[in-house]
Protein backbone atom coordinates (compact mmCIF):
# COMPACT_ATOMS: atom_id res chain seq x y z
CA UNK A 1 0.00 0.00 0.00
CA UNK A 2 1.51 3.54 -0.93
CA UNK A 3 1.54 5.97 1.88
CA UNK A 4 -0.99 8.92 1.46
CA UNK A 5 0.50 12.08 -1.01
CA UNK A 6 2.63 14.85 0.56
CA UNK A 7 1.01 17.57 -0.77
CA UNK A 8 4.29 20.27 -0.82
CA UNK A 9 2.55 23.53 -2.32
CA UNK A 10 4.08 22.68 -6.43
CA UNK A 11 2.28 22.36 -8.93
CA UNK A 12 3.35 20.36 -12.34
CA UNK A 13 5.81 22.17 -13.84
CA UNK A 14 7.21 24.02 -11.42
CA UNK A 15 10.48 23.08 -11.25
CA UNK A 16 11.57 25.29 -14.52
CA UNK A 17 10.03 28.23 -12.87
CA UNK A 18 12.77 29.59 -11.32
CA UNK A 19 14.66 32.99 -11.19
CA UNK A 20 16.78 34.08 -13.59
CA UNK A 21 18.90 35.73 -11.54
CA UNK A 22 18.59 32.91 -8.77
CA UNK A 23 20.77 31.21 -11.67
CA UNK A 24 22.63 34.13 -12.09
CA UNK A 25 23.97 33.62 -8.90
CA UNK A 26 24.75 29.74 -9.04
CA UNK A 27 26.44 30.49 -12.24
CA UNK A 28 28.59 33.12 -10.85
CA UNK A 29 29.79 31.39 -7.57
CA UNK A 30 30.54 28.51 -9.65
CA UNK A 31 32.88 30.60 -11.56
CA UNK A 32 34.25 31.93 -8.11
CA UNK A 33 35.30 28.60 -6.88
CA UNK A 34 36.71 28.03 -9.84
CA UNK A 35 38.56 30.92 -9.61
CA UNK A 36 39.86 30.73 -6.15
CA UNK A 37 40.80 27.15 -6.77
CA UNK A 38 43.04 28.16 -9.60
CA UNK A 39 44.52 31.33 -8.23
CA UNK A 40 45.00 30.85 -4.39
CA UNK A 41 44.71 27.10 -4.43
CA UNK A 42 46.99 26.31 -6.73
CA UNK A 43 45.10 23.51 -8.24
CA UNK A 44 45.98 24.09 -11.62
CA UNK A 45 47.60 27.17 -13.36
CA UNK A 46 46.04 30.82 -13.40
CA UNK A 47 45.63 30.57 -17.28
CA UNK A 48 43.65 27.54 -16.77
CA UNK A 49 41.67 29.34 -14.01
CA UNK A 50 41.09 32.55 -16.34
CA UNK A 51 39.68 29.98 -18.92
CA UNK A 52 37.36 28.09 -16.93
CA UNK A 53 36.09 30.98 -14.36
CA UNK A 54 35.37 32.69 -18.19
CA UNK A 55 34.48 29.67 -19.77
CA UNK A 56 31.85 29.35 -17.10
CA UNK A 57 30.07 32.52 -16.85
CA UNK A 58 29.94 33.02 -20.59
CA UNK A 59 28.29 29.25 -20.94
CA UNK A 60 26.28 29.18 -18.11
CA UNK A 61 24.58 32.53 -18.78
CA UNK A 62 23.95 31.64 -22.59
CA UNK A 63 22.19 28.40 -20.85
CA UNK A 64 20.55 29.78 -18.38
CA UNK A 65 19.16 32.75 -21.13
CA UNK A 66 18.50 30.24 -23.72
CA UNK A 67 15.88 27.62 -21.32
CA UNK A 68 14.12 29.53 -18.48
CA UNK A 69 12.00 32.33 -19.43
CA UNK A 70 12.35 36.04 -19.32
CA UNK A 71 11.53 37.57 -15.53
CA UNK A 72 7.42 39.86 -16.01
């Protein structure tokens, strides 16, 4: 027998609802770690750093512009 339904306040389709610049945000710490981990981690080379904290932001934003809608 399946236990009764949590009912949690979504409705279908409300998991691509979200803020664009919620996303923003993800996509620019994500960068920042990358960053630090590069330049005062020393976890791989400052050029390699450069390219991936850039590589990040300028892919992640495209992304993030091209599948969730435009903020009303």
């Amino acid at each position: 027998m399946l236990p009764p339904a949590i009912d949690i306040g979504c409705k279908r389709g409300d998991a691509m609802n979200i803020n664009r610049t919620t996303l923003y945000g993800l996509i620019f710490a994500i960068g920042l770690v990358l960053g630090l981990l590069g330049y005062v981690g020393r976890f791989y080379s400052s050029a390699i750093a450069t390219i991936l904290v850039a590589g990040t932001w300028i892919i992640g934003y495209a992304l993030v512009n091209l599948f969730f809608k435009p903020e009303k």
